[in-house]
PDB file of N, CA and C in Angstrom:
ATOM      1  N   UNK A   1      12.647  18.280 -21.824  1.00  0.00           N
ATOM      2  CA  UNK A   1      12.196  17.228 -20.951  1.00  0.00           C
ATOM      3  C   UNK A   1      13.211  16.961 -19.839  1.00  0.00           C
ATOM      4  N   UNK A   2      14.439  17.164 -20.403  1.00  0.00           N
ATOM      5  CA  UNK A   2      15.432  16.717 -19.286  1.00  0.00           C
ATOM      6  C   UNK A   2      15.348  17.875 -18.347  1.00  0.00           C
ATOM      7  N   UNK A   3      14.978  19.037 -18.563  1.00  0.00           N
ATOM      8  CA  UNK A   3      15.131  19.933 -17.395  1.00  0.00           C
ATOM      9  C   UNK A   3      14.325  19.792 -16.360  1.00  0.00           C
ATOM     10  N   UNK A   4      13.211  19.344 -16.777  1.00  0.00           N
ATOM     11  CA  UNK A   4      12.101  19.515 -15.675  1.00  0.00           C
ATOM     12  C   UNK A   4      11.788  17.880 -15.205  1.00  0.00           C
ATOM     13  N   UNK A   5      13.196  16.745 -15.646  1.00  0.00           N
ATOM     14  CA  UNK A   5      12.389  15.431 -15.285  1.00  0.00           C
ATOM     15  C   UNK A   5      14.026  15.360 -14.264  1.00  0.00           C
ATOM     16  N   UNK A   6      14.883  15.848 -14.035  1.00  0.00           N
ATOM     17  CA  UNK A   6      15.903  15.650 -13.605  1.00  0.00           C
ATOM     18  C   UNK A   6      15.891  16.418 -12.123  1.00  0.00           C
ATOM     19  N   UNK A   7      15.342  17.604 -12.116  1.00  0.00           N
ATOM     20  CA  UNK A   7      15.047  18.404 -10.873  1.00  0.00           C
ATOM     21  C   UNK A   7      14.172  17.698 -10.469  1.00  0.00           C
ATOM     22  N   UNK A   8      12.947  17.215 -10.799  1.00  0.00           N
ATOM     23  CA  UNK A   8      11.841  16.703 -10.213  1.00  0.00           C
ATOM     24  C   UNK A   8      12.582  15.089  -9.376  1.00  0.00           C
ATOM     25  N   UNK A   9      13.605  14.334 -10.162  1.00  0.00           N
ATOM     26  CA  UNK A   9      13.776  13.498  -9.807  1.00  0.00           C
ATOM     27  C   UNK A   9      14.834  13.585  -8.519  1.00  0.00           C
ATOM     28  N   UNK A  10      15.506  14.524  -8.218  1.00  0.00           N
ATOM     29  CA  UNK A  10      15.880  15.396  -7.177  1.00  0.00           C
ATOM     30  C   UNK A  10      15.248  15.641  -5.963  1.00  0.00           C
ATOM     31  N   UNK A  11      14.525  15.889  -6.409  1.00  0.00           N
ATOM     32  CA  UNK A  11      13.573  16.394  -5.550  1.00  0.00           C
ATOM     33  C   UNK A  11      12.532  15.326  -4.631  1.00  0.00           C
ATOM     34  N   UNK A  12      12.314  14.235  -5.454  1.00  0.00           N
ATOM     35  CA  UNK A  12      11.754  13.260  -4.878  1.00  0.00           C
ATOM     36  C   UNK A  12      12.717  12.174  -4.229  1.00  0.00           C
ATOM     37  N   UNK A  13      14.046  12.448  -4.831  1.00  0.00           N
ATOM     38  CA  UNK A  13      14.823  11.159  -3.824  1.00  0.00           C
ATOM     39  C   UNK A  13      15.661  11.954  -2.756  1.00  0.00           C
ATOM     40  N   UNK A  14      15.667  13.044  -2.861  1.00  0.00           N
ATOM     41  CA  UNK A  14      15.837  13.727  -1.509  1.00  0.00           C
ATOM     42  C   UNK A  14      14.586  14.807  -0.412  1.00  0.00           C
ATOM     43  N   UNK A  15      14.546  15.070  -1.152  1.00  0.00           N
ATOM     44  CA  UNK A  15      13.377  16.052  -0.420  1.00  0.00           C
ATOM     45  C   UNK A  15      12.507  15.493   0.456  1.00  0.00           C
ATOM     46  N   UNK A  16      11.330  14.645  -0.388  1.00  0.00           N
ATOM     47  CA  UNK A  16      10.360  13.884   0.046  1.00  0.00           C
ATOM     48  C   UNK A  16      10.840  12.718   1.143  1.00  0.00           C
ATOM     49  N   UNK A  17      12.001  12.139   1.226  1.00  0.00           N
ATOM     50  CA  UNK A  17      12.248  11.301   2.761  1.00  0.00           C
ATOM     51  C   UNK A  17      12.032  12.151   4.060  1.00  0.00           C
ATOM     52  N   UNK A  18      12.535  13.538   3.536  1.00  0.00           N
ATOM     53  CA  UNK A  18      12.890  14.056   4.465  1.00  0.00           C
ATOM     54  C   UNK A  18      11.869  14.465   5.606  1.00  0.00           C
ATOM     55  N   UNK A  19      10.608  14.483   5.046  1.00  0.00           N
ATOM     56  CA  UNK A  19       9.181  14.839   5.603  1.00  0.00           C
ATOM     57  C   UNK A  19       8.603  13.588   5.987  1.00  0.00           C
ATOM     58  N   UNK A  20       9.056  12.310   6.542  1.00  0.00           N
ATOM     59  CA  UNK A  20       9.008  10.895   7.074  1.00  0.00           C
ATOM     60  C   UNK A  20       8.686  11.408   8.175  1.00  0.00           C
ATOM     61  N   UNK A  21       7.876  10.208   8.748  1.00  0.00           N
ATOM     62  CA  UNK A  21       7.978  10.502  10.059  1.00  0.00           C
ATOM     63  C   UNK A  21       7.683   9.240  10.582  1.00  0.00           C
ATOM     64  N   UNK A  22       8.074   9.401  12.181  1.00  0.00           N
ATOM     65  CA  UNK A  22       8.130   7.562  12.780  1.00  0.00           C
ATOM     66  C   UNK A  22       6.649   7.438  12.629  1.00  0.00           C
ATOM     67  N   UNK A  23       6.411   6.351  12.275  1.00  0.00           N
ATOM     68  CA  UNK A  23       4.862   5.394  12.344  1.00  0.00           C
ATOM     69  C   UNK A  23       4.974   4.971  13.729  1.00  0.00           C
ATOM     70  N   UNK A  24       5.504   4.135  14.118  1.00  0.00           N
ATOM     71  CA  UNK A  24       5.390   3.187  15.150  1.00  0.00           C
ATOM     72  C   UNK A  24       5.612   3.706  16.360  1.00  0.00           C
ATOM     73  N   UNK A  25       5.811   3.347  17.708  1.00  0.00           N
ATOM     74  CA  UNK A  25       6.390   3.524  18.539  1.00  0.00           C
ATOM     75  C   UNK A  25       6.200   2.197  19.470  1.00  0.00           C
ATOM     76  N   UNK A  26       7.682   2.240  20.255  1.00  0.00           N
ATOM     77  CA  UNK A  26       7.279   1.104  21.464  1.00  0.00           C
ATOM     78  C   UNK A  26       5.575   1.211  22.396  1.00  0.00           C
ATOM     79  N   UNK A  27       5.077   0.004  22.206  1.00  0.00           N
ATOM     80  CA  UNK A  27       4.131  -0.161  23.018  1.00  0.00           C
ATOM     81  C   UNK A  27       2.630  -0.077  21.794  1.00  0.00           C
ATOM     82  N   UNK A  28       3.054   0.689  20.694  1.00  0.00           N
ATOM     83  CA  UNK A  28       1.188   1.088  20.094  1.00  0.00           C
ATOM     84  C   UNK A  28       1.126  -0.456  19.258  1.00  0.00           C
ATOM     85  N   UNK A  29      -0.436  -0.170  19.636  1.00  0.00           N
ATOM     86  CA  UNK A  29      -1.000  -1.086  18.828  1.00  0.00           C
ATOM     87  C   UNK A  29      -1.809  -0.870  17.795  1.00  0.00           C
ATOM     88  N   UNK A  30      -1.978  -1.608  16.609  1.00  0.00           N
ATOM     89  CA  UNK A  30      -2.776  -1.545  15.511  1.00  0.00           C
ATOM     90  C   UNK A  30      -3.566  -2.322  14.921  1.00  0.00           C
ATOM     91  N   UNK A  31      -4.374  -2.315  14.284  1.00  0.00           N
ATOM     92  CA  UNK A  31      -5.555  -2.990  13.954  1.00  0.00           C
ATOM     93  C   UNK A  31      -5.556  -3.092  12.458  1.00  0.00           C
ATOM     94  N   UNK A  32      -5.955  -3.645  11.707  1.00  0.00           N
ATOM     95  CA  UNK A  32      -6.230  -3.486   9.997  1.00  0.00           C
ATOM     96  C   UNK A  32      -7.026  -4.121  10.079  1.00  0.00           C
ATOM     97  N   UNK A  33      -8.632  -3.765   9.329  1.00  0.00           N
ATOM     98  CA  UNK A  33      -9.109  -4.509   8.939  1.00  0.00           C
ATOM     99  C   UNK A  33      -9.237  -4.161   7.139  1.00  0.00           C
ATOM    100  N   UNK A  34      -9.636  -5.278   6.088  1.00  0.00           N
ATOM    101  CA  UNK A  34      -9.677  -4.799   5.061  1.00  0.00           C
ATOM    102  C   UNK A  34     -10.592  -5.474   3.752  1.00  0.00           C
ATOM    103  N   UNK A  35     -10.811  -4.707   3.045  1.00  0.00           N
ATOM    104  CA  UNK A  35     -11.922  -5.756   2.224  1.00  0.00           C
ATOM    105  C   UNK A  35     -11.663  -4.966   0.859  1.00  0.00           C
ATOM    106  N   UNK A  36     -10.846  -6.160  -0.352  1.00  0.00           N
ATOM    107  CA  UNK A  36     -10.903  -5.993  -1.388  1.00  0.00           C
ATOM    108  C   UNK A  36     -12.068  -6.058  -2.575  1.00  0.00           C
ATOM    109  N   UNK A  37     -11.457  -5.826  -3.548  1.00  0.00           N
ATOM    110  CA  UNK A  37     -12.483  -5.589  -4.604  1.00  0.00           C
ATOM    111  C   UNK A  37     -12.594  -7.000  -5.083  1.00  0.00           C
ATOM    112  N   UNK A  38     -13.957  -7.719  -5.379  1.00  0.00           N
ATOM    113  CA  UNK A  38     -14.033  -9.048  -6.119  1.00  0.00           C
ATOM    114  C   UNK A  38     -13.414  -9.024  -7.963  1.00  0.00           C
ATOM    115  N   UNK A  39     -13.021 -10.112  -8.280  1.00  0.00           N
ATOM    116  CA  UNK A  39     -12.191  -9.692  -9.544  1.00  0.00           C
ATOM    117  C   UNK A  39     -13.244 -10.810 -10.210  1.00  0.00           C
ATOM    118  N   UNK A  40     -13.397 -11.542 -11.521  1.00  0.00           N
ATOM    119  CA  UNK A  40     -13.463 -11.942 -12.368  1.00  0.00           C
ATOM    120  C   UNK A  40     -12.167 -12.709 -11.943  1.00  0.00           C
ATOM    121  N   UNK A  41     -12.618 -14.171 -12.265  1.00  0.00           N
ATOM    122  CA  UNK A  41     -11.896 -15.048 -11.934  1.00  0.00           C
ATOM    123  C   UNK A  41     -11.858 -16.192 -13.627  1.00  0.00           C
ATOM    124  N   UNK A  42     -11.087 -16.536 -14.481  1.00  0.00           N
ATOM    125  CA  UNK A  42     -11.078 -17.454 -15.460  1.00  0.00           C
ATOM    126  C   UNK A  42     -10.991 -18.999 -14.775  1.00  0.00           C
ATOM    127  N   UNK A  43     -11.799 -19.248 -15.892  1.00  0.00           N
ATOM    128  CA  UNK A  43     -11.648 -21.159 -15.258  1.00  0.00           C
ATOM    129  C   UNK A  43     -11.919 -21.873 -16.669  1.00  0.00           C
ATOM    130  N   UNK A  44     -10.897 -21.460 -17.889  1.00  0.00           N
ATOM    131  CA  UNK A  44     -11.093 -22.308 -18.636  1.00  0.00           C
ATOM    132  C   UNK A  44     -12.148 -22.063 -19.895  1.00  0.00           C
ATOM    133  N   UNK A  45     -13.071 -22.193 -19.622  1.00  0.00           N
ATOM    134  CA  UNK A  45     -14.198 -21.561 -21.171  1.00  0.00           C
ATOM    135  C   UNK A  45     -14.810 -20.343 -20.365  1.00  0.00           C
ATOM    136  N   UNK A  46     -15.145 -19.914 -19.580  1.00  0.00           N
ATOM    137  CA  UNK A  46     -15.747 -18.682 -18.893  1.00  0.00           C
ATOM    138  C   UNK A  46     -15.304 -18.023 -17.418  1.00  0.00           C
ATOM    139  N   UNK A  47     -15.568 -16.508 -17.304  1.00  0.00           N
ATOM    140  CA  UNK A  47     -15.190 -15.947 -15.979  1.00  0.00           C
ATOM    141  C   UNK A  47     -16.370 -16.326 -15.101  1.00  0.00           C
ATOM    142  N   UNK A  48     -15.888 -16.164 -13.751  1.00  0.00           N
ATOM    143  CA  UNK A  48     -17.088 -16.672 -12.618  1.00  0.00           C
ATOM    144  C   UNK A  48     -16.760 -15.516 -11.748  1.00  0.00           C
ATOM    145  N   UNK A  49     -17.535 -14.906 -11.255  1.00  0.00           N
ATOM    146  CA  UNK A  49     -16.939 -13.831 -10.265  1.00  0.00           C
ATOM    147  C   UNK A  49     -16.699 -14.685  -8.484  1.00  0.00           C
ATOM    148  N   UNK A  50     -15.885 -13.826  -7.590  1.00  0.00           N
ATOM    149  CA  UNK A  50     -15.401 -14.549  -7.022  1.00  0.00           C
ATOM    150  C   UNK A  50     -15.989 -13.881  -5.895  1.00  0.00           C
ATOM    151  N   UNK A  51     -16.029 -14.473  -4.472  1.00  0.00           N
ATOM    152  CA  UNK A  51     -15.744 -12.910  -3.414  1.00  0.00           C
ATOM    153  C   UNK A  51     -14.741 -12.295  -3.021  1.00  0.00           C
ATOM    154  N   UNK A  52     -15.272 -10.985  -2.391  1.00  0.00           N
ATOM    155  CA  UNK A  52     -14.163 -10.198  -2.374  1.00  0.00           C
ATOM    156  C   UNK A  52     -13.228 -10.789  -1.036  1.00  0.00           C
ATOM    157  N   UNK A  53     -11.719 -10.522  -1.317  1.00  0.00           N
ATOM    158  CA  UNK A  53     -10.837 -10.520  -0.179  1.00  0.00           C
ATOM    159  C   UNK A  53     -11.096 -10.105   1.239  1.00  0.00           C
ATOM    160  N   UNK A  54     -11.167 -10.781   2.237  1.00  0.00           N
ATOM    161  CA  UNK A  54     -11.209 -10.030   3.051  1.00  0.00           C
ATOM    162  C   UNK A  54      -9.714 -10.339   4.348  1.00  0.00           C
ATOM    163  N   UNK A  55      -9.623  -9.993   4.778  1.00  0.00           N
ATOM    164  CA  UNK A  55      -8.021  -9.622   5.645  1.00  0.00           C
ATOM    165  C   UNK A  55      -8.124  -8.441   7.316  1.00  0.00           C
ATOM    166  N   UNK A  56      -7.408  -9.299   7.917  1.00  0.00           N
ATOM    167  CA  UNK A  56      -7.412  -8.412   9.138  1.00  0.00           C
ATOM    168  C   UNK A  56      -5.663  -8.534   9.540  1.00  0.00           C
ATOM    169  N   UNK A  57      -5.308  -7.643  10.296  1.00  0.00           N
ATOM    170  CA  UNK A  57      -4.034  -8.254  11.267  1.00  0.00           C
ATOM    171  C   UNK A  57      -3.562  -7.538  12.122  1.00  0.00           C
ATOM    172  N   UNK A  58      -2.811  -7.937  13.404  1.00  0.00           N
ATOM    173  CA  UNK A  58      -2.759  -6.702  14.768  1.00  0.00           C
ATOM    174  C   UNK A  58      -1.657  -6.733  14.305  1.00  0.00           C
ATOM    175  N   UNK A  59      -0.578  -5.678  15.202  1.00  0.00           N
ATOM    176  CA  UNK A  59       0.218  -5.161  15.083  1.00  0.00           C
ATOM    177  C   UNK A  59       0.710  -4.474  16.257  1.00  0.00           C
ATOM    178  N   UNK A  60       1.918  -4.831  16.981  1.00  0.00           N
ATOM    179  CA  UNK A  60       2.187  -4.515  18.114  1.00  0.00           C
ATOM    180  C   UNK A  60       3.795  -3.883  18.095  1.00  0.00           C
ATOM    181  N   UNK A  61       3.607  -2.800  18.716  1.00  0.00           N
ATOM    182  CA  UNK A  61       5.185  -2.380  18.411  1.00  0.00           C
ATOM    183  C   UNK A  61       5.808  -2.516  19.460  1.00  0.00           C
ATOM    184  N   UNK A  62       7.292  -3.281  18.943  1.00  0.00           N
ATOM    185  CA  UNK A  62       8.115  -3.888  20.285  1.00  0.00           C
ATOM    186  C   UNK A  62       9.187  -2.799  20.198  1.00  0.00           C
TER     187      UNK A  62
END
């Protein structure tokens, strides 16, 4: 186990940064919009289902 969990772990804390790349740049803009999954919500003697999340937000690179 140690042979193949020690290289692997190698490998992911160096290797894999290395293939990063910039996201952002001065000037872009971004958008998110997003819509989660509704969960089962407890309230005491029974679940009630809820609605789902929903979320937006811009994003401007300075």
């Amino acid at each position: 186990m140690k042979k193949f969990f020690l290289p692997f772990l190698a490998m992911t804390l160096f290797v894999i940064p290395v293939m990063a790349q910039n996201t952002f740049n001065k000037g872009d803009r971004v958008v998110n919009l997003s819509v989660g999954f509704g969960s089962g919500l407890y309230s005491g003697s029974a679940y009630s289902n809820v609605t789902p999340a929903i979320a937006g937000s811009y994003e401007y690179g300075v």
